[in-house]
PDB file of N, CA and C in Angstrom:
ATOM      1  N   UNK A   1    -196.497  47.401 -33.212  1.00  0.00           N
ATOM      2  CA  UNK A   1    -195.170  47.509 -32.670  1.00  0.00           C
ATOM      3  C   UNK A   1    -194.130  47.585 -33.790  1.00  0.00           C
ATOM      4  N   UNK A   2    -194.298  46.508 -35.085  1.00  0.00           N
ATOM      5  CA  UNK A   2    -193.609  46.936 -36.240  1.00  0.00           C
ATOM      6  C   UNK A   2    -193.313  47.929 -37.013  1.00  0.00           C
ATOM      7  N   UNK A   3    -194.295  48.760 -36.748  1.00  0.00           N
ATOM      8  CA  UNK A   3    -194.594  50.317 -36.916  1.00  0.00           C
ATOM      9  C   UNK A   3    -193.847  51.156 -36.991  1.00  0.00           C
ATOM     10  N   UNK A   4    -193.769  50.937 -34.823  1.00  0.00           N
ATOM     11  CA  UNK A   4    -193.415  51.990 -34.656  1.00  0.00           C
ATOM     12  C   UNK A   4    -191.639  51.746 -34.639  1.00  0.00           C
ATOM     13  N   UNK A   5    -190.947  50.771 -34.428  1.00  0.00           N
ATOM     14  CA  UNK A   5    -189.873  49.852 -34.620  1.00  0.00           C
ATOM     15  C   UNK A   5    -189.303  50.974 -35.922  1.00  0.00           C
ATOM     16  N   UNK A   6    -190.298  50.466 -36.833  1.00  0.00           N
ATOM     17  CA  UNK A   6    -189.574  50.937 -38.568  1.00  0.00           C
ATOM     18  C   UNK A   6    -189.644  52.366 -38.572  1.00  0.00           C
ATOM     19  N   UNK A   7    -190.784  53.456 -37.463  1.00  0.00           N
ATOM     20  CA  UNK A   7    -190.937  54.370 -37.855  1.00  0.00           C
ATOM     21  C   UNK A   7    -189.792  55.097 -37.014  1.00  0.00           C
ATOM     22  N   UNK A   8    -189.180  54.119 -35.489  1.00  0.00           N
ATOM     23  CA  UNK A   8    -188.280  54.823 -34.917  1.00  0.00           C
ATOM     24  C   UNK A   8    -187.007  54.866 -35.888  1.00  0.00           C
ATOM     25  N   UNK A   9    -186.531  54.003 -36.656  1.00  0.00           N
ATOM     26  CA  UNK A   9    -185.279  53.421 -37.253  1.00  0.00           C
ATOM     27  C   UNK A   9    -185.600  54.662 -38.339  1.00  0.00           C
ATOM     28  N   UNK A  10    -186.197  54.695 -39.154  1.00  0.00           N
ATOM     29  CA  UNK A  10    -186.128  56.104 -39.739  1.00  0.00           C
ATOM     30  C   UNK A  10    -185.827  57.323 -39.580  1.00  0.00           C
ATOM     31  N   UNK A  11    -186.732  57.348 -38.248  1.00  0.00           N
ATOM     32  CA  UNK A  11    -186.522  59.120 -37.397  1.00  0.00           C
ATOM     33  C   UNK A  11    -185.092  58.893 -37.679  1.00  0.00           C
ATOM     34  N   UNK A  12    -183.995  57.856 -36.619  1.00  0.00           N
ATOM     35  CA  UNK A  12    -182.839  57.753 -36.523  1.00  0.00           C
ATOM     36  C   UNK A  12    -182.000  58.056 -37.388  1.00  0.00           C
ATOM     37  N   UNK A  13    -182.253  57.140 -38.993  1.00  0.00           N
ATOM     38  CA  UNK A  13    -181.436  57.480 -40.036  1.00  0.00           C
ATOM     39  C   UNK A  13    -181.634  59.107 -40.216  1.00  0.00           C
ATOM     40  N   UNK A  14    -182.518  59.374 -39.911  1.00  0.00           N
ATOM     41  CA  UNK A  14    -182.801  60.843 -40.648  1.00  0.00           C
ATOM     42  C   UNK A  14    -181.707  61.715 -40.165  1.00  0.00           C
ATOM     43  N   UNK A  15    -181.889  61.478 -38.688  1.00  0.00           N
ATOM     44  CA  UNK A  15    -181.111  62.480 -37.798  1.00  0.00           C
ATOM     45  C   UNK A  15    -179.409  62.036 -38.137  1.00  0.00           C
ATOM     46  N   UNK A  16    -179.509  60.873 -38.244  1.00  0.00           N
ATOM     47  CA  UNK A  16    -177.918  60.489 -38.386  1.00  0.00           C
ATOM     48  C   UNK A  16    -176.911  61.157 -39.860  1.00  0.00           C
ATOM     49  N   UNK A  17    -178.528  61.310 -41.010  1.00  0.00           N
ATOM     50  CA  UNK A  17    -177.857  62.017 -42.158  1.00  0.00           C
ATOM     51  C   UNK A  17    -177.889  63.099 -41.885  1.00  0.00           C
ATOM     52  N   UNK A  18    -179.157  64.025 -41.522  1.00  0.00           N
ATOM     53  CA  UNK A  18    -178.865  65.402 -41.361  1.00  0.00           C
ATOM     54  C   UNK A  18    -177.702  65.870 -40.576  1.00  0.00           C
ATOM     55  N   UNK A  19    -177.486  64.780 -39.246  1.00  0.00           N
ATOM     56  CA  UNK A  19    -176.316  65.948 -38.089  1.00  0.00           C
ATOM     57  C   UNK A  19    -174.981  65.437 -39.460  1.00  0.00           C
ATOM     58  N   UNK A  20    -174.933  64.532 -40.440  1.00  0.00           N
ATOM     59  CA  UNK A  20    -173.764  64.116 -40.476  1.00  0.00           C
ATOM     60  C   UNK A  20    -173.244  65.007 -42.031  1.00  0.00           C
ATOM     61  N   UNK A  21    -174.663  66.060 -42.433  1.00  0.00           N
ATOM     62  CA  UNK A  21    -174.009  66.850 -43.439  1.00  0.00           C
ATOM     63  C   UNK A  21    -173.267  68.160 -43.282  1.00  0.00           C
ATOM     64  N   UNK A  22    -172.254  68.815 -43.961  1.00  0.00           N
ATOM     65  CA  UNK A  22    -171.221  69.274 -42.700  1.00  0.00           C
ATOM     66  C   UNK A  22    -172.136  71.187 -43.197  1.00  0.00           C
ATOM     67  N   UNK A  23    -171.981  71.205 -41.954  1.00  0.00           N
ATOM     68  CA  UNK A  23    -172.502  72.619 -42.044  1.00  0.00           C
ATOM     69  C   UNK A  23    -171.727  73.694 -42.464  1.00  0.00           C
ATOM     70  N   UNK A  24    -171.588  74.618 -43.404  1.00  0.00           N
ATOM     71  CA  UNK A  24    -170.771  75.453 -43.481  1.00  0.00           C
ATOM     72  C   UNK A  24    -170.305  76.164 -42.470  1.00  0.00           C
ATOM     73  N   UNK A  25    -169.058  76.819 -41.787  1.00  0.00           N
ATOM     74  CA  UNK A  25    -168.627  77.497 -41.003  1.00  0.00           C
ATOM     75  C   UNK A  25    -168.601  79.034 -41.685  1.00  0.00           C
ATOM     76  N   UNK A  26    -169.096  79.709 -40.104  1.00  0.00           N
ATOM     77  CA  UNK A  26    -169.565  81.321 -40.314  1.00  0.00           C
ATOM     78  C   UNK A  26    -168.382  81.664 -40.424  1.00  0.00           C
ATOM     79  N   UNK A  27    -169.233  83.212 -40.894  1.00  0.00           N
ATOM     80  CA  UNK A  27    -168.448  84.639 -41.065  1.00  0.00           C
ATOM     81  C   UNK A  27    -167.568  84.936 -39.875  1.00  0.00           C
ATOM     82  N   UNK A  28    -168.189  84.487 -38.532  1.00  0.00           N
ATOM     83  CA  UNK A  28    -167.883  84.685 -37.271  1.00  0.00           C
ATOM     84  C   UNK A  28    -166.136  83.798 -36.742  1.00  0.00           C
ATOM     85  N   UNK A  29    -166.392  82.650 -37.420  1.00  0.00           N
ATOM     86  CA  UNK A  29    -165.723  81.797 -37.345  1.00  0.00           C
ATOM     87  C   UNK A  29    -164.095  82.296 -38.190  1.00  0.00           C
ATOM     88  N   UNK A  30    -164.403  82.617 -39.401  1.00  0.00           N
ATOM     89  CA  UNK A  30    -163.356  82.949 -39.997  1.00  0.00           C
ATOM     90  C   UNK A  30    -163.113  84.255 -39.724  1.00  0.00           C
ATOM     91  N   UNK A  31    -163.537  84.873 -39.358  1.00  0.00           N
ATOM     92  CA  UNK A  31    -162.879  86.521 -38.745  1.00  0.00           C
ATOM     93  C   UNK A  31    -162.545  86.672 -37.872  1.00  0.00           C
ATOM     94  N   UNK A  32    -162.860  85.471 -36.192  1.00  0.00           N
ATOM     95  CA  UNK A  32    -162.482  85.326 -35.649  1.00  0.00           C
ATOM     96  C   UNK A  32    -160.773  85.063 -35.821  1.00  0.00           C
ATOM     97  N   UNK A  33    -160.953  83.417 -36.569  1.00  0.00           N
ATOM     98  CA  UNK A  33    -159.720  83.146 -36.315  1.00  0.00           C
ATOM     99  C   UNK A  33    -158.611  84.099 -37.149  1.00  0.00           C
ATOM    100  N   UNK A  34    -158.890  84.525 -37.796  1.00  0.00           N
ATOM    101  CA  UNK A  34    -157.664  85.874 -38.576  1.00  0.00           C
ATOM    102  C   UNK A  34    -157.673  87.013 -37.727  1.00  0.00           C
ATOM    103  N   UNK A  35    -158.074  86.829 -35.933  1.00  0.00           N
ATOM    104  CA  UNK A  35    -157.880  88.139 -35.386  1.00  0.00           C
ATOM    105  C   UNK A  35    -156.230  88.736 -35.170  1.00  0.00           C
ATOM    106  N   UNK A  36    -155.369  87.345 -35.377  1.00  0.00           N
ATOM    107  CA  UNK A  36    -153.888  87.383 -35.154  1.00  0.00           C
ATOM    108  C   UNK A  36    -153.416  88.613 -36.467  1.00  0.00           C
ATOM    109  N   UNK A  37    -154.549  88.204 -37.672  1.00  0.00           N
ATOM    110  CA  UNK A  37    -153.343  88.691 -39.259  1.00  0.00           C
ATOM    111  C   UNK A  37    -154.235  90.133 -38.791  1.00  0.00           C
ATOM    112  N   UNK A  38    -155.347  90.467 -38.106  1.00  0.00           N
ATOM    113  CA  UNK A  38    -155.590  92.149 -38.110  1.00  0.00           C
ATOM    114  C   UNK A  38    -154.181  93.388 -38.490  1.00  0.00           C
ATOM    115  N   UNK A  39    -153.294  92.735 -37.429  1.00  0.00           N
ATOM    116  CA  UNK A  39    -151.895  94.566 -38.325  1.00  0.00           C
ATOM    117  C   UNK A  39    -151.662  93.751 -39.223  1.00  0.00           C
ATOM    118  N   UNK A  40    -150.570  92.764 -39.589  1.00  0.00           N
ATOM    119  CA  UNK A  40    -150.882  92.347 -41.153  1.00  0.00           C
ATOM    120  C   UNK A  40    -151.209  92.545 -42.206  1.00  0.00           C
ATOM    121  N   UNK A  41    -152.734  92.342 -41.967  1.00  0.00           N
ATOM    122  CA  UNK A  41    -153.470  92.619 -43.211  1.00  0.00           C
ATOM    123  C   UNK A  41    -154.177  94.535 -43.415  1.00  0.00           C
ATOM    124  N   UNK A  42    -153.808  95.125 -42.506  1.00  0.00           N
ATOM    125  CA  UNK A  42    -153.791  96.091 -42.627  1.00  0.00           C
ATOM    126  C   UNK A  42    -152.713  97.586 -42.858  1.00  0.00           C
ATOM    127  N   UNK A  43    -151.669  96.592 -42.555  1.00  0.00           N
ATOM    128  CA  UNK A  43    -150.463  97.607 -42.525  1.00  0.00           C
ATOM    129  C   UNK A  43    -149.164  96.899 -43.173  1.00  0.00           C
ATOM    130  N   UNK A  44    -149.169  95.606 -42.991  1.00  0.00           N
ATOM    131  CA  UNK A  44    -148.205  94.869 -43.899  1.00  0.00           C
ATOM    132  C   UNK A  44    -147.276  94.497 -43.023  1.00  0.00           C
ATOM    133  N   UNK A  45    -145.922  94.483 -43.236  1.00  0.00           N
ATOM    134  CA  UNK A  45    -144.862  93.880 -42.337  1.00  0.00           C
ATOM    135  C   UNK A  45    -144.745  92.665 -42.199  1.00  0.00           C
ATOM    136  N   UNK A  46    -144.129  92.194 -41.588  1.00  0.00           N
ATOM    137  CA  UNK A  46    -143.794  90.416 -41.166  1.00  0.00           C
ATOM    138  C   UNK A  46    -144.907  90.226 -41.173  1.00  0.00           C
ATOM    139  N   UNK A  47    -145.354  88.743 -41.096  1.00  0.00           N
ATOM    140  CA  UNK A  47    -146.417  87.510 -40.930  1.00  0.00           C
ATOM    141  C   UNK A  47    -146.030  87.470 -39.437  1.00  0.00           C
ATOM    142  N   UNK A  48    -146.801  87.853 -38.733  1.00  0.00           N
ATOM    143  CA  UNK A  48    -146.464  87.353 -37.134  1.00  0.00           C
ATOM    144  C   UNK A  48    -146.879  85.199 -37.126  1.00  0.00           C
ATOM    145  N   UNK A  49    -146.233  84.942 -36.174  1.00  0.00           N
ATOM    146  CA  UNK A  49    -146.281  83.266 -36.281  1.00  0.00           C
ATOM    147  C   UNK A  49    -147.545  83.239 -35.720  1.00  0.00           C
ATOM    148  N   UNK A  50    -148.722  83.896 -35.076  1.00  0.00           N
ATOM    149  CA  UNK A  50    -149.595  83.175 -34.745  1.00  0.00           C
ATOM    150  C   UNK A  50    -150.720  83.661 -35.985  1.00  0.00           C
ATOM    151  N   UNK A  51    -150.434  84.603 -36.544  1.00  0.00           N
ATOM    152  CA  UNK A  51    -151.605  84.905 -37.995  1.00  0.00           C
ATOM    153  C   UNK A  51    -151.132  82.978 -38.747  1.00  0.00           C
ATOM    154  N   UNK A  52    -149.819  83.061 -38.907  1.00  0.00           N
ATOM    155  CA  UNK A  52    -149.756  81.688 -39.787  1.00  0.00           C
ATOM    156  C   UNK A  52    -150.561  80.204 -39.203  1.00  0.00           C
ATOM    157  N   UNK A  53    -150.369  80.426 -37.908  1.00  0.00           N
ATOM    158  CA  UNK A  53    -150.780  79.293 -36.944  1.00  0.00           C
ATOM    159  C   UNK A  53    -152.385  79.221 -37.319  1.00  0.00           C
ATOM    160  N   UNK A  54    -152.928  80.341 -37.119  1.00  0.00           N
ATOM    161  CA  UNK A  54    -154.565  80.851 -37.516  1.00  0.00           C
ATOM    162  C   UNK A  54    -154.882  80.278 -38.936  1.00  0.00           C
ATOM    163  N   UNK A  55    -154.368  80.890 -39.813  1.00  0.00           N
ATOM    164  CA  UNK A  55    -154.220  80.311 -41.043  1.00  0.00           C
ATOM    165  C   UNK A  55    -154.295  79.137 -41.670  1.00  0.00           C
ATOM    166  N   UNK A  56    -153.463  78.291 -40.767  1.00  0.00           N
ATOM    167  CA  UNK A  56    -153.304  76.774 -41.158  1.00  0.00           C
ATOM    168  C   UNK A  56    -154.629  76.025 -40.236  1.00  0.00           C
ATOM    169  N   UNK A  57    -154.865  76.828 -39.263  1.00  0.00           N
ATOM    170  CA  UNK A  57    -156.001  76.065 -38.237  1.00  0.00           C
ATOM    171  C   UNK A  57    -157.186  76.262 -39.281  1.00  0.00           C
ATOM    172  N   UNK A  58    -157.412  77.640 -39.977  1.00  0.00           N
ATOM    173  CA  UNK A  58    -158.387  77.881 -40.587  1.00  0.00           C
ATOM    174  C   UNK A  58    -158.826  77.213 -41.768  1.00  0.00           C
ATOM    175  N   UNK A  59    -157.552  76.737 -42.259  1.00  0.00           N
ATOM    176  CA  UNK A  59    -158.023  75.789 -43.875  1.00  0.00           C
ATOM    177  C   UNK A  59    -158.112  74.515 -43.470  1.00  0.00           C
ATOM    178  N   UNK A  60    -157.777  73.833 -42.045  1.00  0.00           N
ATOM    179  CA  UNK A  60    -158.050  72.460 -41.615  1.00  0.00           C
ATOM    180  C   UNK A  60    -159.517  72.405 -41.033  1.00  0.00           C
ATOM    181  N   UNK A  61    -160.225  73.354 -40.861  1.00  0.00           N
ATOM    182  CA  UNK A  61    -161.651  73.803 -40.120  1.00  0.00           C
ATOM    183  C   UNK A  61    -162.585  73.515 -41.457  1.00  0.00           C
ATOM    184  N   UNK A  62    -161.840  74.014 -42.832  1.00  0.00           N
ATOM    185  CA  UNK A  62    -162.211  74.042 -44.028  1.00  0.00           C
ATOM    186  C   UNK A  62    -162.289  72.707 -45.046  1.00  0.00           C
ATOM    187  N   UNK A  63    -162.914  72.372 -44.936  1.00  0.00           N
ATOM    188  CA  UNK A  63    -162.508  70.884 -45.733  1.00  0.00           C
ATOM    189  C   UNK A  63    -163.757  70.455 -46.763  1.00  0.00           C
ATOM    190  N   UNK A  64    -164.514  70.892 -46.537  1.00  0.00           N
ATOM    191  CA  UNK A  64    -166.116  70.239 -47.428  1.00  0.00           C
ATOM    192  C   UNK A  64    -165.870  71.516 -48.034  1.00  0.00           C
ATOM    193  N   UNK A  65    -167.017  71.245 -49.760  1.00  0.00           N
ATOM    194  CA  UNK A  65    -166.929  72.357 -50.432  1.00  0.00           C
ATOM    195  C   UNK A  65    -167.955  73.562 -49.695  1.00  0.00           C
ATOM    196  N   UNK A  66    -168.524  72.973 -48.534  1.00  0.00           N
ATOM    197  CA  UNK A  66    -169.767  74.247 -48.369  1.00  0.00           C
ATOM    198  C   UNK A  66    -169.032  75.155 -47.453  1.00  0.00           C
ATOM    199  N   UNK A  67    -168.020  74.551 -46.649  1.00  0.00           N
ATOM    200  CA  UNK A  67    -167.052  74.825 -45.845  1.00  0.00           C
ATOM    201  C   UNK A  67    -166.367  75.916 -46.436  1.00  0.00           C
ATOM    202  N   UNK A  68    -165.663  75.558 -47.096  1.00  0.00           N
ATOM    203  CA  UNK A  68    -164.639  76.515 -48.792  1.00  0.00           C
ATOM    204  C   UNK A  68    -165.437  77.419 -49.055  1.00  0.00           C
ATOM    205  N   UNK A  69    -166.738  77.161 -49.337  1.00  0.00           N
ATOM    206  CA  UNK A  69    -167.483  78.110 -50.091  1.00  0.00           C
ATOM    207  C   UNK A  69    -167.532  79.411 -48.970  1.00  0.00           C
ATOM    208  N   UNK A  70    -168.305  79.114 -47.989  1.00  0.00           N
ATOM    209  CA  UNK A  70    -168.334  80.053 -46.591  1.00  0.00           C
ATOM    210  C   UNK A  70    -167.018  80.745 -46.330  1.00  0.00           C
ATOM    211  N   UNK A  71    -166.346  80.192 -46.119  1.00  0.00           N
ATOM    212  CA  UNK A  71    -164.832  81.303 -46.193  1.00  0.00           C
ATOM    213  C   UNK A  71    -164.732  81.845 -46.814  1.00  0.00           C
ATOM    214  N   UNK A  72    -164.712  81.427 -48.349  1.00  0.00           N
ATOM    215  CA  UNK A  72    -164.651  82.119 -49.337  1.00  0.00           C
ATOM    216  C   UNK A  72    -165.523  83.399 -49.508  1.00  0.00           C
ATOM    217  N   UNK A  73    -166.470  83.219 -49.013  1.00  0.00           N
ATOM    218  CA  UNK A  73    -167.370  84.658 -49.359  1.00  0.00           C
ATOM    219  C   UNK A  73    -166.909  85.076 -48.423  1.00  0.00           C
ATOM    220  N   UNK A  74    -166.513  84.720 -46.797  1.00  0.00           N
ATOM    221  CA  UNK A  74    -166.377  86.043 -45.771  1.00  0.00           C
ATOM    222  C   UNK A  74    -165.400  86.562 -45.979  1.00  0.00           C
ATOM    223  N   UNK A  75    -163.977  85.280 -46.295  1.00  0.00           N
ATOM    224  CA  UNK A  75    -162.688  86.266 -46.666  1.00  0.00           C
ATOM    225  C   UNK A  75    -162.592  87.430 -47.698  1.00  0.00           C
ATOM    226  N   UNK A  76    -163.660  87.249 -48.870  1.00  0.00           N
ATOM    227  CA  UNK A  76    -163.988  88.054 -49.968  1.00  0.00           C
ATOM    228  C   UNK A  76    -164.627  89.164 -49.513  1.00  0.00           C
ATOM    229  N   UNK A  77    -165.403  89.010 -48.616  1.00  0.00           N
ATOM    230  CA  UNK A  77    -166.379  90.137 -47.626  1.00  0.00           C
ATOM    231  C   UNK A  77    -165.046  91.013 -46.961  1.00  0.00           C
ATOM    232  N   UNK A  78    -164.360  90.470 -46.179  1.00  0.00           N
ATOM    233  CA  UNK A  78    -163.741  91.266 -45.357  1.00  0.00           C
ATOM    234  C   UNK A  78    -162.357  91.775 -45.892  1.00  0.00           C
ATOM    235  N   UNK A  79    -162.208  91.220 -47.594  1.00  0.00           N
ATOM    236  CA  UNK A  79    -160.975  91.933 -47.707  1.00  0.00           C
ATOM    237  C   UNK A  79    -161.517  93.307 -48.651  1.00  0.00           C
ATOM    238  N   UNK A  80    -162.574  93.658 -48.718  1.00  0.00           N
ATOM    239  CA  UNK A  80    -163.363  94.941 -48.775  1.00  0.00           C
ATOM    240  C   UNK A  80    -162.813  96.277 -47.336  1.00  0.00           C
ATOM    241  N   UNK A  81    -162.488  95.455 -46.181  1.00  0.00           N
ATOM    242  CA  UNK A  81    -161.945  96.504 -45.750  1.00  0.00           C
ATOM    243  C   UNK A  81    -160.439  96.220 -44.705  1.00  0.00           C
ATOM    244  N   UNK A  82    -159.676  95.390 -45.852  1.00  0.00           N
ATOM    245  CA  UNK A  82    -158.330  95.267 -45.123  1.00  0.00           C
ATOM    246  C   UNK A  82    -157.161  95.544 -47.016  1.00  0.00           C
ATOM    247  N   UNK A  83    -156.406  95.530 -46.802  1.00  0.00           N
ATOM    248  CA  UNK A  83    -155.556  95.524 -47.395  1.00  0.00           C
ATOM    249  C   UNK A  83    -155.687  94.025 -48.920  1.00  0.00           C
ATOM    250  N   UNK A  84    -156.317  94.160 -50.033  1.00  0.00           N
ATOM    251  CA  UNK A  84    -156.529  92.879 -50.676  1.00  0.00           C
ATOM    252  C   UNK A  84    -154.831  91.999 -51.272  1.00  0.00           C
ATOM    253  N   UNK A  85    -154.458  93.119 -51.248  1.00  0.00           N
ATOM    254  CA  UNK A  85    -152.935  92.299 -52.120  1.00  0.00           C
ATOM    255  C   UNK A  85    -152.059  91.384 -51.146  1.00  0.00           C
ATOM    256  N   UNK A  86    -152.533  92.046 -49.908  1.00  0.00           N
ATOM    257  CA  UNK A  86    -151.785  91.715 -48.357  1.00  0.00           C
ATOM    258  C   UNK A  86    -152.872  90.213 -47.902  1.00  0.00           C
ATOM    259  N   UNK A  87    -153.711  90.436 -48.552  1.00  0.00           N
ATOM    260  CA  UNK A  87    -154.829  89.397 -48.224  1.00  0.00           C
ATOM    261  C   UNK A  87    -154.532  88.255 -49.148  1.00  0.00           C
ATOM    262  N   UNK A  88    -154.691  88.285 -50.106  1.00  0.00           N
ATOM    263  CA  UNK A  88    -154.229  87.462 -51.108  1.00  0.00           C
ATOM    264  C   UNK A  88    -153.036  86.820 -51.115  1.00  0.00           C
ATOM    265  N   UNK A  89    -151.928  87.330 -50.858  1.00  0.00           N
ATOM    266  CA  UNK A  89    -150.972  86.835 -50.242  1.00  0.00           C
ATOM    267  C   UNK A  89    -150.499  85.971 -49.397  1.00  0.00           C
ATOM    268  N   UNK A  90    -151.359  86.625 -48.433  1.00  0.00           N
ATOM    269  CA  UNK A  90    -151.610  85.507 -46.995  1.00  0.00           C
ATOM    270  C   UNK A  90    -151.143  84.673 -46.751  1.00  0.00           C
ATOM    271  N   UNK A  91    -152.308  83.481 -47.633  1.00  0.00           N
ATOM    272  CA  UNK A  91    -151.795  82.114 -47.692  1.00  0.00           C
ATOM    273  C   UNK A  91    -150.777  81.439 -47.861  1.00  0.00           C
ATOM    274  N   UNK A  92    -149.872  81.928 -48.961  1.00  0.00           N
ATOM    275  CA  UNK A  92    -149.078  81.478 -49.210  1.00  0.00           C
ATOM    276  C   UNK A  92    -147.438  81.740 -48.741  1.00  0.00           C
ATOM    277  N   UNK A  93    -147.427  83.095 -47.931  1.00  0.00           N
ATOM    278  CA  UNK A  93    -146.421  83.583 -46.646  1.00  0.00           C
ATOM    279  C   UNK A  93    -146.649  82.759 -45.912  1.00  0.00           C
ATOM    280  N   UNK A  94    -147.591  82.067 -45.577  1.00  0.00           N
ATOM    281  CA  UNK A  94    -147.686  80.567 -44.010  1.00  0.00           C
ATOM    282  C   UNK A  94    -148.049  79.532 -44.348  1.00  0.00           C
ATOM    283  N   UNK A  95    -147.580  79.257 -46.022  1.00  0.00           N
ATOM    284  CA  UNK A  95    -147.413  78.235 -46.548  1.00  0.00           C
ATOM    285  C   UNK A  95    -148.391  77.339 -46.353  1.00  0.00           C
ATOM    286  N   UNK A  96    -149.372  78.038 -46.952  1.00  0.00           N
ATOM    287  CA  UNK A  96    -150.849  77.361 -46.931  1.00  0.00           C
ATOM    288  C   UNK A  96    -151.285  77.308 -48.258  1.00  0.00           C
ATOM    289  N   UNK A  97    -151.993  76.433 -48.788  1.00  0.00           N
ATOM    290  CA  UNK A  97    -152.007  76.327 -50.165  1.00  0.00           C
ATOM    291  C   UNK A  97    -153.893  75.870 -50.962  1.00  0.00           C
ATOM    292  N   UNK A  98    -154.342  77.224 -50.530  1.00  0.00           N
ATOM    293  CA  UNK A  98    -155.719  77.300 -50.861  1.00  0.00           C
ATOM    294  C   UNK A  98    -156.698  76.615 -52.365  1.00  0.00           C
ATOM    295  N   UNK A  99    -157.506  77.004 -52.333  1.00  0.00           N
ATOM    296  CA  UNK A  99    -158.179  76.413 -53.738  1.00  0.00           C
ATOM    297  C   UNK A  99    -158.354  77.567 -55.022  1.00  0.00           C
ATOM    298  N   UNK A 100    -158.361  78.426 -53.911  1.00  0.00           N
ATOM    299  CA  UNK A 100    -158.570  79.698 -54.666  1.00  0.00           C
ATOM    300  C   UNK A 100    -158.202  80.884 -54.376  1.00  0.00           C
ATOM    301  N   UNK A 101    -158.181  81.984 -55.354  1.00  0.00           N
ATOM    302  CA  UNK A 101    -157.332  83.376 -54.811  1.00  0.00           C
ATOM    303  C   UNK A 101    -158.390  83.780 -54.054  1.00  0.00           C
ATOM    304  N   UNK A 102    -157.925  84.623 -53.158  1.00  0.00           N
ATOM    305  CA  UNK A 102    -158.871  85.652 -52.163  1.00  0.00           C
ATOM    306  C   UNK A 102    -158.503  87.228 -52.956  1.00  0.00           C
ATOM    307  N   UNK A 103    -159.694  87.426 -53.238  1.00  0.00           N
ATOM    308  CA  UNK A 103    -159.697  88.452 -54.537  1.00  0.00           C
ATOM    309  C   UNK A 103    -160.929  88.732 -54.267  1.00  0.00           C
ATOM    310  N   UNK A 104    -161.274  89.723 -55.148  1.00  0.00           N
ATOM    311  CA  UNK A 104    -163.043  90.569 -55.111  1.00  0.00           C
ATOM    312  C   UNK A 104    -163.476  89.578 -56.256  1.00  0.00           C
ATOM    313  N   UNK A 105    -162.768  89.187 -56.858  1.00  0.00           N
ATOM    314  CA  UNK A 105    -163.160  88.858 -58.613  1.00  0.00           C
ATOM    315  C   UNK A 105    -163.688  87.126 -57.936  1.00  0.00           C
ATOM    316  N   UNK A 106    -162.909  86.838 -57.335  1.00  0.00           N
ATOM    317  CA  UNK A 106    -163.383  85.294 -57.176  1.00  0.00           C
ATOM    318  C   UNK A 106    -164.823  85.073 -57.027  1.00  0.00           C
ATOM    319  N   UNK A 107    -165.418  83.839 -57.715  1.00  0.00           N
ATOM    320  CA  UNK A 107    -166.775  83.275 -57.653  1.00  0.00           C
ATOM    321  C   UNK A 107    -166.287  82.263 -56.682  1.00  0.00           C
ATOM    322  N   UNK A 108    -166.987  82.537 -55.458  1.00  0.00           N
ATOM    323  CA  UNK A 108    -166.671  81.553 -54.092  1.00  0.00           C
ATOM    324  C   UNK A 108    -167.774  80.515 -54.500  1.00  0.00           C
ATOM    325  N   UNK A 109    -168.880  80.530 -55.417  1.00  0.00           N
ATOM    326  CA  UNK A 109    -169.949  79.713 -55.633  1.00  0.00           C
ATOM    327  C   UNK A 109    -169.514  77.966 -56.873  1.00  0.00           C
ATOM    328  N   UNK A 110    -168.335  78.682 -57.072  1.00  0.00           N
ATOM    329  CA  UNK A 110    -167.803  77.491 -58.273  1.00  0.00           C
ATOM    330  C   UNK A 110    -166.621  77.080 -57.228  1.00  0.00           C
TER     331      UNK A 110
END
């Protein structure tokens, strides 16, 4: 019975560390929520208020480095086919204040 006692309390910890390491958030996730900056980042003009709203939801979604890292490559992925200077920008038109530039050049891995 001591056994199985110590062998359940393990399973438990196990599961309690694995669900509790934070999973990076998808490609899906961050392209989703920038569906607001689509004219934006493609044509330029005002910051509409809900791209900024998106924006700020998106770097609070972001918080662990594996988190950062995952954005980082999709935003890097997808400003391959939007506007990069308009992309890069972004952040800081909705007064968001990232870790890093969104650029082709960025190493999302450091």
């Amino acid at each position: 019975m001591a056994f199985a006692l110590r062998f359940f309390t393990c399973l438990v910890l196990t599961v309690f560390v694995v669900a509790s390491v934070d999973a990076a958030i998808t490609c899906g996730t961050v392209t989703g929520s920038l569906v607001p900056c689509a004219t934006y980042l493609t044509k330029g003009g005002a910051v509409p208020p809900p791209c900024c709203a998106a924006v700020k939801k998106l770097n609070g979604m972001a918080q662990t480095t594996p988190d950062r890292q995952a954005a980082c490559k999709c935003l890097k992925a997808a400003a391959k086919s939007i506007n990069p200077s308009l992309a890069s920008g972004l952040p800081g038109k909705c007064g968001v204040s990232i870790p890093y530039p969104i650029s082709m050049n960025t190493n999302c891995d450091t």
